[in-house]
N, C-alpha and C. Protein backbone atom coordinates (compact mmCIF):
# COMPACT_ATOMS: atom_id res chain seq x y z
N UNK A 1 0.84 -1.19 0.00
CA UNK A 1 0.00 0.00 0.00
C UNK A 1 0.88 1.25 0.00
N UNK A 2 0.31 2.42 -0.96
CA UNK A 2 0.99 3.31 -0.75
C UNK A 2 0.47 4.61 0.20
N UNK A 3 0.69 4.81 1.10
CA UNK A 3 0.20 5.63 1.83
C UNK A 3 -0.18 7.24 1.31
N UNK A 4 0.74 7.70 0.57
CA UNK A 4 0.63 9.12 0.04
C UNK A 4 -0.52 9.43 -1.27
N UNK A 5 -1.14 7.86 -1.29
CA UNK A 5 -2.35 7.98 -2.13
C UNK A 5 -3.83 7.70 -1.18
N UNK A 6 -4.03 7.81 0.02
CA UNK A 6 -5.32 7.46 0.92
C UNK A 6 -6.00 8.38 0.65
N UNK A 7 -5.51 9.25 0.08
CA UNK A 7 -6.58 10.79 0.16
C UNK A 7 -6.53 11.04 -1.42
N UNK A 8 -6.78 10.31 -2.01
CA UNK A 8 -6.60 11.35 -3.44
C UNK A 8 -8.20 11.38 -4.02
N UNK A 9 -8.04 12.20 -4.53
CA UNK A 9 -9.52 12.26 -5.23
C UNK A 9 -10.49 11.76 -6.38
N UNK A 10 -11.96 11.50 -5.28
CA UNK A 10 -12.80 10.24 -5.75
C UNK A 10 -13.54 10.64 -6.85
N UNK A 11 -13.48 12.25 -7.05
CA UNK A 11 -14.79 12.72 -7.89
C UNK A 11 -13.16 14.07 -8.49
N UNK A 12 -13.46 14.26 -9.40
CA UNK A 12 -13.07 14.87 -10.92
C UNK A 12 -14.23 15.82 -11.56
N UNK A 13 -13.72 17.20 -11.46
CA UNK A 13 -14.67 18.07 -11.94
C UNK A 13 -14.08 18.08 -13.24
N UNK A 14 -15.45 18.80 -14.44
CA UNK A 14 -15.11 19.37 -15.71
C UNK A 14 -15.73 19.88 -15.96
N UNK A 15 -15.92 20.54 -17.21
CA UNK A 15 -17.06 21.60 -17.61
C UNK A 15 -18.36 21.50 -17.52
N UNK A 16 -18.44 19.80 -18.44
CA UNK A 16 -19.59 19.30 -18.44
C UNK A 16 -20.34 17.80 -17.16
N UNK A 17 -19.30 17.66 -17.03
CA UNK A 17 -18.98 16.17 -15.94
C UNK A 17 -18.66 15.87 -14.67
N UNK A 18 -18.64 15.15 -13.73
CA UNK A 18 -18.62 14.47 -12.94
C UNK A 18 -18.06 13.17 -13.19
N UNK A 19 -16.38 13.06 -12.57
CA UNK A 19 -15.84 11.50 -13.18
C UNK A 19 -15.48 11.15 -11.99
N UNK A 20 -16.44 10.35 -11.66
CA UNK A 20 -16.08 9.66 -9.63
C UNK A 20 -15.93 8.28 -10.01
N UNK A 21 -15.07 7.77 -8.57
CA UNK A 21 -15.95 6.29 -8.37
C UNK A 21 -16.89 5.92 -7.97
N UNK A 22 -17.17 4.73 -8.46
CA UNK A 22 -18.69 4.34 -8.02
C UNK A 22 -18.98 4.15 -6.88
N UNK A 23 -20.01 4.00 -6.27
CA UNK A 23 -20.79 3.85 -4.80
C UNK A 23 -21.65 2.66 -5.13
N UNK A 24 -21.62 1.86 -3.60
CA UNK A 24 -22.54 0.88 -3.53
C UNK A 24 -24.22 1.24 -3.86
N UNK A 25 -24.49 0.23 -4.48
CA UNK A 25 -25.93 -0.15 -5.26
C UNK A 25 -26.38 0.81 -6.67
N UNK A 26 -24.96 1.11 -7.37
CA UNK A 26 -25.22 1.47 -8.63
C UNK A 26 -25.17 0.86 -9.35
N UNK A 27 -25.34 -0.72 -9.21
CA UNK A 27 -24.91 -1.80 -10.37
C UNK A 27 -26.13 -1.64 -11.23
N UNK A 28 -27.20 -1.24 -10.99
CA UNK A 28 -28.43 -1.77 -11.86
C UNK A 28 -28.53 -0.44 -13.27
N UNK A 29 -27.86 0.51 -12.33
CA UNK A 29 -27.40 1.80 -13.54
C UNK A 29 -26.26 1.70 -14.64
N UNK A 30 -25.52 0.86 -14.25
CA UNK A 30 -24.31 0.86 -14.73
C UNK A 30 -24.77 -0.24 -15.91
N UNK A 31 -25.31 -1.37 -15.42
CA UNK A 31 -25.70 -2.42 -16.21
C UNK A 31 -27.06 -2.04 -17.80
N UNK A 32 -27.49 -0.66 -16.92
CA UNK A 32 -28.39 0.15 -17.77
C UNK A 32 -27.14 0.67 -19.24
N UNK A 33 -26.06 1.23 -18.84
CA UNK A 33 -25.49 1.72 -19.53
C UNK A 33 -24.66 1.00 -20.70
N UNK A 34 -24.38 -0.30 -20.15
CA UNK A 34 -24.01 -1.96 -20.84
C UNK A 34 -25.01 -1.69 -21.93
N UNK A 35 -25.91 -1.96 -21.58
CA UNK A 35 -27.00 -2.76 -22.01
C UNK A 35 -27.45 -1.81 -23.52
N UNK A 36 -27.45 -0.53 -22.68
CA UNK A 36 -27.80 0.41 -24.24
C UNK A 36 -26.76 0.81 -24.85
N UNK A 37 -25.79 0.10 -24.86
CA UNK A 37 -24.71 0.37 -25.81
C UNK A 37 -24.01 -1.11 -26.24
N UNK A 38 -24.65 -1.72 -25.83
CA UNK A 38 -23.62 -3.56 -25.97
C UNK A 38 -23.76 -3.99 -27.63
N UNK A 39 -24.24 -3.32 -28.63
CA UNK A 39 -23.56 -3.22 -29.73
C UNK A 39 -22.56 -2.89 -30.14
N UNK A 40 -21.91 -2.01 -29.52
CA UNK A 40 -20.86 -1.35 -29.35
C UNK A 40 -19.47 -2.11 -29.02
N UNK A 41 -20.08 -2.56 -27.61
CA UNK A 41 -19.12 -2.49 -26.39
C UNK A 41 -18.62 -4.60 -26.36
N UNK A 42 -20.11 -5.11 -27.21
CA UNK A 42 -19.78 -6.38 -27.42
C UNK A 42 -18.58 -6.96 -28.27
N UNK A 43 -18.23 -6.29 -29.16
CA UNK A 43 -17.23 -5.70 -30.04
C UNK A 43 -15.83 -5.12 -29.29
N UNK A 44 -15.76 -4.08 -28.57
CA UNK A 44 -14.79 -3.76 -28.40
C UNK A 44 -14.50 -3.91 -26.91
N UNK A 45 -15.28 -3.93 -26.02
CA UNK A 45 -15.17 -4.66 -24.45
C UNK A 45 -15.81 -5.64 -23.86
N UNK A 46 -15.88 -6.98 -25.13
CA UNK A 46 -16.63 -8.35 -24.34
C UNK A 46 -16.03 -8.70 -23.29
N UNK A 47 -15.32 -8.47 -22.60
CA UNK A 47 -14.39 -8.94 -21.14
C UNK A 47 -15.59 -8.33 -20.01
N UNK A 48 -15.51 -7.05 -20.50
CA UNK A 48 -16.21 -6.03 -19.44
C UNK A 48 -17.86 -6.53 -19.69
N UNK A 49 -18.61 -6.71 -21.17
CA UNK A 49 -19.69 -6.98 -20.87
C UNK A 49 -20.14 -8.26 -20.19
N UNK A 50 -19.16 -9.52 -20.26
CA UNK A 50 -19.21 -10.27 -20.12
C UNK A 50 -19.32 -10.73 -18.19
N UNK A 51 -18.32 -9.70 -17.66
CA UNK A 51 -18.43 -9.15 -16.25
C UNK A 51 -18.91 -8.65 -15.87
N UNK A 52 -19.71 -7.72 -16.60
CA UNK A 52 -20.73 -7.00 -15.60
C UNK A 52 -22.12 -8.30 -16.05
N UNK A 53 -22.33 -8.58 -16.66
CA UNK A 53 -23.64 -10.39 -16.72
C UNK A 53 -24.69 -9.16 -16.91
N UNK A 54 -26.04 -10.27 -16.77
CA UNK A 54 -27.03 -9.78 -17.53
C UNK A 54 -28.11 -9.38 -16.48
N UNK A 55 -27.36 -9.23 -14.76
CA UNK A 55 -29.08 -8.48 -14.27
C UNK A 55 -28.06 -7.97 -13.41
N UNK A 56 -28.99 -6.80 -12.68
CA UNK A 56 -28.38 -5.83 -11.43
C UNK A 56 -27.37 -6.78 -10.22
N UNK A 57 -27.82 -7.85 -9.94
CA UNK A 57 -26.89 -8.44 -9.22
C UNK A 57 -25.52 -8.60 -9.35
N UNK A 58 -25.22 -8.85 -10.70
CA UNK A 58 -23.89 -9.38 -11.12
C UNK A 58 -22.88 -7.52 -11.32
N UNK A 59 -23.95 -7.08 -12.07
CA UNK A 59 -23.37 -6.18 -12.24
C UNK A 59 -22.71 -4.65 -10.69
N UNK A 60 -23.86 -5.06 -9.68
CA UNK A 60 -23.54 -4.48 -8.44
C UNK A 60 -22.15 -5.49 -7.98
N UNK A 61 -22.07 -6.74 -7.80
CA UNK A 61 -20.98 -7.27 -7.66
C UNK A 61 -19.89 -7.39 -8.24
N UNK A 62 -19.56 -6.38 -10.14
CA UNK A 62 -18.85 -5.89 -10.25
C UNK A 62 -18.03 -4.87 -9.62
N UNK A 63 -19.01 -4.01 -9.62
CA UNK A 63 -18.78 -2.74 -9.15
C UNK A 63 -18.30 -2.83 -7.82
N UNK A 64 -18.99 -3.65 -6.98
CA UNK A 64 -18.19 -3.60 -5.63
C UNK A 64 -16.48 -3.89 -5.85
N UNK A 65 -16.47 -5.23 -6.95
CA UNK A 65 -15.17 -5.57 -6.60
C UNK A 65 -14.12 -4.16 -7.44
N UNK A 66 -14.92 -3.31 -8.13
CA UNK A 66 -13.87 -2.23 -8.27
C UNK A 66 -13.72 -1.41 -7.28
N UNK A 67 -14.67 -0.91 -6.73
CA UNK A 67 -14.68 -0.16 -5.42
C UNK A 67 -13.65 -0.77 -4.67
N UNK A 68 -13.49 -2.44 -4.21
CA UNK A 68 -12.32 -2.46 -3.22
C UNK A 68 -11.56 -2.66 -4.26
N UNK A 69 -11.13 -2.83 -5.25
CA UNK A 69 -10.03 -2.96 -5.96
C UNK A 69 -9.46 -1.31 -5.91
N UNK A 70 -9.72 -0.30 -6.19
CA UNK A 70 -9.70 0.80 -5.59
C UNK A 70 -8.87 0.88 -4.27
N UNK A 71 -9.80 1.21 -3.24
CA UNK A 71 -9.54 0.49 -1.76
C UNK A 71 -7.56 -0.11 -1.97
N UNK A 72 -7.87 -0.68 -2.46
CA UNK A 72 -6.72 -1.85 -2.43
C UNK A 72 -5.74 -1.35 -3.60
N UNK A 73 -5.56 -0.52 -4.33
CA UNK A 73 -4.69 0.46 -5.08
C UNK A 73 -3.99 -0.48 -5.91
N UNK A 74 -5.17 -1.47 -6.73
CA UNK A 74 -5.17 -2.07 -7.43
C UNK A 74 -5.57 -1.63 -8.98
N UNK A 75 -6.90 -1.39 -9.08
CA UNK A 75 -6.79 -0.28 -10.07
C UNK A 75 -7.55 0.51 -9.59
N UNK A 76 -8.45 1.42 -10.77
CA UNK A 76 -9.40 2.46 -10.30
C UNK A 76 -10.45 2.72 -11.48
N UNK A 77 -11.63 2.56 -11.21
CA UNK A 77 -12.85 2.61 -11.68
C UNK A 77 -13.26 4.08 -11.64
N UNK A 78 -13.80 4.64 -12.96
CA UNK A 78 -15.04 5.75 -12.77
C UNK A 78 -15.99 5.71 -13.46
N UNK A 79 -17.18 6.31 -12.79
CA UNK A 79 -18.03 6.42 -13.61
C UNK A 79 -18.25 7.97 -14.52
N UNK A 80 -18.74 8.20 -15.48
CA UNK A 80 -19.02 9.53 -16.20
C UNK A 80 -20.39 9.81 -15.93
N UNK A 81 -20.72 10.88 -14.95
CA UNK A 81 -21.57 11.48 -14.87
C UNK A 81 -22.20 12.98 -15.53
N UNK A 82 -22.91 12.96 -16.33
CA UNK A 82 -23.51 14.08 -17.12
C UNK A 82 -23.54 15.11 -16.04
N UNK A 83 -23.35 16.50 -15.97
CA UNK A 83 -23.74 17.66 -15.27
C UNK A 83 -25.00 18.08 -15.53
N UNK A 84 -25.75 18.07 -16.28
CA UNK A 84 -26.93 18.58 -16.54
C UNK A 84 -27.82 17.53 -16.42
N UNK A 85 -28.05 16.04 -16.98
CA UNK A 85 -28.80 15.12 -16.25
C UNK A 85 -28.74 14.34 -15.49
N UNK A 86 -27.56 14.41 -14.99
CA UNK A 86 -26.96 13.20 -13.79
C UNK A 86 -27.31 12.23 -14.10
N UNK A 87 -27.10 11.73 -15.59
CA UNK A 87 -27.60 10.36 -15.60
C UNK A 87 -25.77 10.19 -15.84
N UNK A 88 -25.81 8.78 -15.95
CA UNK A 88 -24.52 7.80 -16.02
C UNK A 88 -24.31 7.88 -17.42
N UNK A 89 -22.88 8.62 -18.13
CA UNK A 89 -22.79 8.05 -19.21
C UNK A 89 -21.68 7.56 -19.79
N UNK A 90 -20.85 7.24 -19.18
CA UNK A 90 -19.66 6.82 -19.49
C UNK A 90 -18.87 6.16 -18.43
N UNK A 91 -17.92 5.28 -18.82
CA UNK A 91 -16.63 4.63 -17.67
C UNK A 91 -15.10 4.78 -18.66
N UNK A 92 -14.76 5.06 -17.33
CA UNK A 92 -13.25 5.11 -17.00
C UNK A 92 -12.37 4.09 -16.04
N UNK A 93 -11.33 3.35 -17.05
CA UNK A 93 -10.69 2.13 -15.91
C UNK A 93 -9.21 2.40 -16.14
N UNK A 94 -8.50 2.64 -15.06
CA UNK A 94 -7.04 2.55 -15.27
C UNK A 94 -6.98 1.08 -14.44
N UNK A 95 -6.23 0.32 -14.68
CA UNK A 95 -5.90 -0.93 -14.68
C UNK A 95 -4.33 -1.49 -14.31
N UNK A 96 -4.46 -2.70 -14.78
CA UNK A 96 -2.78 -3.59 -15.15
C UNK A 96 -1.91 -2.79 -14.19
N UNK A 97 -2.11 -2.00 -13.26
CA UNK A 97 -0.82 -1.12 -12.89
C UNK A 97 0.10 -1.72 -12.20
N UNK A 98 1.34 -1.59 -13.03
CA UNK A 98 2.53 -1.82 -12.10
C UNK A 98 3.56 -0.87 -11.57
N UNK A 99 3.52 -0.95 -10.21
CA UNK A 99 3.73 0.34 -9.04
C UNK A 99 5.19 0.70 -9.36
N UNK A 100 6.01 -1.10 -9.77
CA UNK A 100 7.55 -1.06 -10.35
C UNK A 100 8.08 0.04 -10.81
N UNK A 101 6.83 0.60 -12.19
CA UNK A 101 7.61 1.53 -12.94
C UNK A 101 7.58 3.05 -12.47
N UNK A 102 6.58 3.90 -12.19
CA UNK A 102 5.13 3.06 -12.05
C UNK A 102 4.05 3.26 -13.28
N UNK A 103 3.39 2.31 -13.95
CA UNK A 103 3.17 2.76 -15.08
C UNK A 103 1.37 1.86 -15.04
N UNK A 104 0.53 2.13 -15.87
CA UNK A 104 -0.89 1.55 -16.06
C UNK A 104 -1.95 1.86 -17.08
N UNK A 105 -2.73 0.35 -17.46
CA UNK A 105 -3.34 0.86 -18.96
C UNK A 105 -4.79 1.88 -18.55
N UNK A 106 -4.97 1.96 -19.44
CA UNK A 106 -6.55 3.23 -19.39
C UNK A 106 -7.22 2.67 -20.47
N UNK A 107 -8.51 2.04 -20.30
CA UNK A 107 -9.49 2.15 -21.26
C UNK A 107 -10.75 2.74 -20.39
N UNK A 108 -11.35 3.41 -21.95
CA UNK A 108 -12.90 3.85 -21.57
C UNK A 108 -13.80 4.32 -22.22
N UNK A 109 -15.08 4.06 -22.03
CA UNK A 109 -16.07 4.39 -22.99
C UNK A 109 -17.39 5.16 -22.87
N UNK A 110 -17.69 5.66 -23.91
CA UNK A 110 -19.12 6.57 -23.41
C UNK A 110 -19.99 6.46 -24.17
N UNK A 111 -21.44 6.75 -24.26
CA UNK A 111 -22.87 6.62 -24.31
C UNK A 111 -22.56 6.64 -25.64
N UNK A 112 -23.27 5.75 -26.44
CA UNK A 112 -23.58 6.00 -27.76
C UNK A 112 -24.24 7.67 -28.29
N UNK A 113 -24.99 8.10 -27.41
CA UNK A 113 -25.84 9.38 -27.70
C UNK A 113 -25.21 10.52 -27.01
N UNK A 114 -23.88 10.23 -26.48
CA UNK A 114 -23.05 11.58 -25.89
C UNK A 114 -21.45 12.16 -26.93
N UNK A 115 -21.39 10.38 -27.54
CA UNK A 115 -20.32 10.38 -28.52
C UNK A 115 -20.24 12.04 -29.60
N UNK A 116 -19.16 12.37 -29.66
CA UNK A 116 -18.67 13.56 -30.59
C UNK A 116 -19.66 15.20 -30.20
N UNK A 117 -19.35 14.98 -28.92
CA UNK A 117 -19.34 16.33 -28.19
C UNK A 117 -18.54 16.94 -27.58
N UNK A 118 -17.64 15.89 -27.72
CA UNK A 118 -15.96 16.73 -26.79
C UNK A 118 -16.06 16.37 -25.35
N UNK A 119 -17.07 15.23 -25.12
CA UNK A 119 -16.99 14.87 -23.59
C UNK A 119 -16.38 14.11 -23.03
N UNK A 120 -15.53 13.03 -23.91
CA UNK A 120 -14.71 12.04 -23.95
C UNK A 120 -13.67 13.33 -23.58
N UNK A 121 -12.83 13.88 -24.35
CA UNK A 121 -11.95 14.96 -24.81
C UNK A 121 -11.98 15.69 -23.42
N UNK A 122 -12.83 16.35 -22.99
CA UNK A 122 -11.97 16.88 -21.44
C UNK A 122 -12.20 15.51 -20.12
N UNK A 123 -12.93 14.92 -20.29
CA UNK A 123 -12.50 13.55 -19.00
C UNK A 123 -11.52 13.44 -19.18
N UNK A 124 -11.16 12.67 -20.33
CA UNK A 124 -9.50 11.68 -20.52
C UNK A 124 -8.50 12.94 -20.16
N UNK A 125 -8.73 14.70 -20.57
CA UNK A 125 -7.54 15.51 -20.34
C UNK A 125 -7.67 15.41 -18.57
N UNK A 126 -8.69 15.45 -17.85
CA UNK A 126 -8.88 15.51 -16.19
C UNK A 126 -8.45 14.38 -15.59
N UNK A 127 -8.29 13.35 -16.13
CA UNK A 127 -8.25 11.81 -15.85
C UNK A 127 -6.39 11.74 -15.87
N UNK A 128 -6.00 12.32 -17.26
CA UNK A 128 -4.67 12.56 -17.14
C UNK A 128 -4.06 12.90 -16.26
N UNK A 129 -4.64 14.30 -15.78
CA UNK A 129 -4.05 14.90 -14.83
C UNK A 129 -4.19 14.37 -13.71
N UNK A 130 -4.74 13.27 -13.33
CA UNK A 130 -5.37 12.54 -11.98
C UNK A 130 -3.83 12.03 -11.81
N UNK A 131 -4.27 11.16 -13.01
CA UNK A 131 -2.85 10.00 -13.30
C UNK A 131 -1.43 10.44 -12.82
N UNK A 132 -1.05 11.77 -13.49
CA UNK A 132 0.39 12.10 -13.31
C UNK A 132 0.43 12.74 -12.03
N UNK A 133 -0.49 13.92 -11.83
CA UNK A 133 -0.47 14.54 -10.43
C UNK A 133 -0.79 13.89 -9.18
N UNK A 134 -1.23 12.85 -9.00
CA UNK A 134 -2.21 12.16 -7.52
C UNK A 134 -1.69 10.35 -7.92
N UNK A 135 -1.87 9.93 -8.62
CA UNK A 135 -1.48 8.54 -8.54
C UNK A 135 0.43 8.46 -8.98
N UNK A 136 0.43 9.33 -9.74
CA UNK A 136 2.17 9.59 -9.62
C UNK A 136 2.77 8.67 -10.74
N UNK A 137 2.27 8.38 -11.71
CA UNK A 137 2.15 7.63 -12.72
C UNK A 137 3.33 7.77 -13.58
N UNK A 138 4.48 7.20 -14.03
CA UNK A 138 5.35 7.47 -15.10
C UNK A 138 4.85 7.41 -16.45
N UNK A 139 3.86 6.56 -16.99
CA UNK A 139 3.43 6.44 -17.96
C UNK A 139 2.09 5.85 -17.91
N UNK A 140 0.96 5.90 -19.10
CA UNK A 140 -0.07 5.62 -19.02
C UNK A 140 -0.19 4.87 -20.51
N UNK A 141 -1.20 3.90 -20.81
CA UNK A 141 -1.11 3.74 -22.62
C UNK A 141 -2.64 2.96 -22.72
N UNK A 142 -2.78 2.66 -23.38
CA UNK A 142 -3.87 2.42 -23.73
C UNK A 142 -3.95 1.20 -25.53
N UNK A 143 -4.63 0.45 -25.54
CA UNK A 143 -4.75 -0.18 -26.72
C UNK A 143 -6.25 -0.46 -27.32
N UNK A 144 -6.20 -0.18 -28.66
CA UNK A 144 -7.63 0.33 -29.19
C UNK A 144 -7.48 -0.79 -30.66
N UNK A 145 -8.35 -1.32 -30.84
CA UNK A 145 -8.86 -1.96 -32.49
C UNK A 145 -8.00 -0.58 -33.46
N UNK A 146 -7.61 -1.93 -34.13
CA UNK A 146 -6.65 -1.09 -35.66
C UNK A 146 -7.85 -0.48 -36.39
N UNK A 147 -9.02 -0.60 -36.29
CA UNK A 147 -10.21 0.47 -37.00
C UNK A 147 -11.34 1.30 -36.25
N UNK A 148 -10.34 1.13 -34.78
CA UNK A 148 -11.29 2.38 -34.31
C UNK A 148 -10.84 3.57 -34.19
N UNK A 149 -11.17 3.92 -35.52
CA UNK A 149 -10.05 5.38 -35.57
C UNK A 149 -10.68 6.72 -34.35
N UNK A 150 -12.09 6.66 -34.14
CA UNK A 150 -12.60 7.32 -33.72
C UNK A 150 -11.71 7.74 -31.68
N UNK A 151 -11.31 6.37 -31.36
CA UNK A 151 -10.78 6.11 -30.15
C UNK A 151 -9.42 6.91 -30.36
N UNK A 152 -8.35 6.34 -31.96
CA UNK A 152 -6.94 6.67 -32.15
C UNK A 152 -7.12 8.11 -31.94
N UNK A 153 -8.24 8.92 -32.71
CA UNK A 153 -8.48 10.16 -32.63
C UNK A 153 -8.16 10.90 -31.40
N UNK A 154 -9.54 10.32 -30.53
CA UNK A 154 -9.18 11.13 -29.02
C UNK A 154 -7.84 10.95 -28.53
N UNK A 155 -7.57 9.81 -28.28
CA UNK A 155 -5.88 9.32 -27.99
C UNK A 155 -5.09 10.35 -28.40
N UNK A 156 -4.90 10.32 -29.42
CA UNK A 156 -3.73 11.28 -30.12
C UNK A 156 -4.34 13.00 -29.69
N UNK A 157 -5.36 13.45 -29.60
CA UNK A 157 -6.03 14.64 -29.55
C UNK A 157 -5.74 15.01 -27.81
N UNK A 158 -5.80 14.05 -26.92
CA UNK A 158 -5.55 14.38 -25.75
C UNK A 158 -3.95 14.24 -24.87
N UNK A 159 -3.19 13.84 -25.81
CA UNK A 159 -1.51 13.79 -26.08
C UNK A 159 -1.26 12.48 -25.80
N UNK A 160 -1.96 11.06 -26.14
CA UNK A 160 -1.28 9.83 -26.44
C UNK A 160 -0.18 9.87 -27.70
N UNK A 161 0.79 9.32 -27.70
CA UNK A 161 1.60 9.02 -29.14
C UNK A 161 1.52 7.36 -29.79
N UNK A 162 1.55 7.04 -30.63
CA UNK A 162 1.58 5.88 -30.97
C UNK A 162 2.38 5.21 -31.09
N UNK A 163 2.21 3.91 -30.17
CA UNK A 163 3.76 3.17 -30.07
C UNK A 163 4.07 2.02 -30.90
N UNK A 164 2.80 1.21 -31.51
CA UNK A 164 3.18 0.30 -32.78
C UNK A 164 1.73 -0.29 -32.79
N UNK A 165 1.78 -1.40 -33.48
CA UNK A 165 0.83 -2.51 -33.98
C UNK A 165 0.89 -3.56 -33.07
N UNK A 166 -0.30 -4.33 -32.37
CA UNK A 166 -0.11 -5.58 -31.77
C UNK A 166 -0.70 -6.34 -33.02
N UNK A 167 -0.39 -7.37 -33.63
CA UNK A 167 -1.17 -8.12 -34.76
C UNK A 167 -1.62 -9.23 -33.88
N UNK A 168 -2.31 -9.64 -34.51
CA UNK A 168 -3.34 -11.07 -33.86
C UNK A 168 -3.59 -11.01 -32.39
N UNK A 169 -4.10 -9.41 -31.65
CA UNK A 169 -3.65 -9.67 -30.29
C UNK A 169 -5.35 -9.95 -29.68
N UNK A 170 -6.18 -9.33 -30.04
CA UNK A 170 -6.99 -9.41 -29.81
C UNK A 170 -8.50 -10.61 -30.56
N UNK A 171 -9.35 -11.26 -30.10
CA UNK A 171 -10.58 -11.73 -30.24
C UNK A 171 -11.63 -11.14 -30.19
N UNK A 172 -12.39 -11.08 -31.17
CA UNK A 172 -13.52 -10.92 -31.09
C UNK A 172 -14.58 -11.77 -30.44
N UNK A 173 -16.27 -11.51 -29.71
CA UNK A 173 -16.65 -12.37 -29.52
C UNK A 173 -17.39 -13.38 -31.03
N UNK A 174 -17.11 -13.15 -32.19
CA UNK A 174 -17.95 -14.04 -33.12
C UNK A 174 -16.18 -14.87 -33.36
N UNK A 175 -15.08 -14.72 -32.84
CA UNK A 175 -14.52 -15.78 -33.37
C UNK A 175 -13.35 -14.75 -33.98
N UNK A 176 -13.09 -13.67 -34.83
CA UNK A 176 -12.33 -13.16 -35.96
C UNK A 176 -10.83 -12.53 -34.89
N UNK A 177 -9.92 -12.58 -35.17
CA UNK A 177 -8.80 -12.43 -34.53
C UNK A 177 -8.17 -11.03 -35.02
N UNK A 178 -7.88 -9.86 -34.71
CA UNK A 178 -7.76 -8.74 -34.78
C UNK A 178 -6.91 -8.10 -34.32
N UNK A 179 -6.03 -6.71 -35.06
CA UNK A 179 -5.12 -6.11 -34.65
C UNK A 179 -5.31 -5.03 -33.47
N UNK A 180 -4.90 -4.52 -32.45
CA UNK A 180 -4.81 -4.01 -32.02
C UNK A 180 -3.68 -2.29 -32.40
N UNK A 181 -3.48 -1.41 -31.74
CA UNK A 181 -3.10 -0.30 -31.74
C UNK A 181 -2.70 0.42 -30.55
N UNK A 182 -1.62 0.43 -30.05
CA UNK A 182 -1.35 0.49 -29.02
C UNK A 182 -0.56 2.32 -28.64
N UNK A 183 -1.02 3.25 -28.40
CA UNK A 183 -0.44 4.36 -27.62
C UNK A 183 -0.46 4.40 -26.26
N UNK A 184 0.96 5.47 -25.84
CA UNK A 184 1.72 5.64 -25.04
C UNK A 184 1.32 7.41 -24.70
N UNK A 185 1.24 7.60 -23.62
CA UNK A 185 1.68 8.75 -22.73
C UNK A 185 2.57 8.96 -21.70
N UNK A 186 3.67 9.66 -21.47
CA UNK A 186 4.57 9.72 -20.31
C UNK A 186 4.49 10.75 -19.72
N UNK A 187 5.23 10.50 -18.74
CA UNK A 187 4.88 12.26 -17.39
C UNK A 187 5.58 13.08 -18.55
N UNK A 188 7.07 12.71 -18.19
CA UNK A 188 8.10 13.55 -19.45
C UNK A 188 7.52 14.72 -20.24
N UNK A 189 6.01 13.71 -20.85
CA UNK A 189 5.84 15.04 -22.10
C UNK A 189 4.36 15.59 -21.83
N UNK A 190 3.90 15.02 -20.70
CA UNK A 190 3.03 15.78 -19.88
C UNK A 190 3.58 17.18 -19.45
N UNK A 191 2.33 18.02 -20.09
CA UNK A 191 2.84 19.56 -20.16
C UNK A 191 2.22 20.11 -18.89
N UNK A 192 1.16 19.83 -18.22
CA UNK A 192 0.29 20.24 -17.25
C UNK A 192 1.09 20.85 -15.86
């Protein structure tokens, strides 16, 4: 455990948002948010749909185990909260972290009906700054489908660089085996 992280902060202001962790008995919201986007997300996060399952139970017993995974400075879960409807529309996961370097991946996704408003675009810049300033992060990276340019976009737009090709790294759930795309962020060229 690292002690100089007990206090860091659970909730993330932005213009438009609210990027906290979750609280007990939001699984049935969260699973709301699966659910109206799992065209999407079946495709590019069957791990995650597959973990959060198909009723409020499973999915509250996700969420708990991020909450203590949290707790336990293992990784860190958020949710994207709208400012104007407080409904749930997006997640944020930094992950894989190893304290060694100290370095950890970031994926995350948002509402089909919030997409290309620039709301992705200041989280991930606030989320950054979480990363380097409060968790103390040397590097951050992230890996996205070789055709989701829409993801490479923000990546590169919020100062990821691109570090190469994973070929055959990823599965789909119908079976098809797929490239991945892998960018990099470091404190180094963190300007903040």
């Amino acid at each position: 455990m690292r002690p100089q992280l007990f206090n860091i902060d659970t909730a993330l202001l932005t213009s438009n948002c609210v990027v906290r962790r979750f609280r007990e008995n939001e699984g049935g919201v969260f699973r709301n948010l699966i659910e109206q986007n799992k065209d999407y997300l079946q495709d590019h996060f069957p791990i995650l749909v597959a973990e959060v399952g198909a009723d409020d139970d499973s999915a509250e017993c996700f969420l708990r185990e991020r909450i203590a995974a949290w707790l336990l400075q293992q990784d860190y879960a958020f949710g994207i909260w709208h400012n104007e409807s407080t409904e749930l529309i997006g997640y944020v996961h930094i992950f894989d972290i190893n304290w060694e370097v100290p370095m950890a991946e970031i994926s995350y996704f948002i509402d089909k009906d919030h997409m290309k408003q620039g709301l992705m675009t200041e989280v991930l810049a606030r989320v950054l700054r979480f990363v380097f300033r409060q968790l103390e992060l040397e590097k951050i990276y992230l890996k996205t489908l070789s055709d989701n340019f829409a993801s490479q976009r923000l990546a590169r737009r919020v100062g990821f660089s691109r570090e190469g090709d994973l070929r055959n790294e990823f599965r789909k759930p119908g079976g098809m085996i797929a490239d991945l795309v892998r960018f990099g962020f470091s404190r180094e060229t963190y300007g903040e």
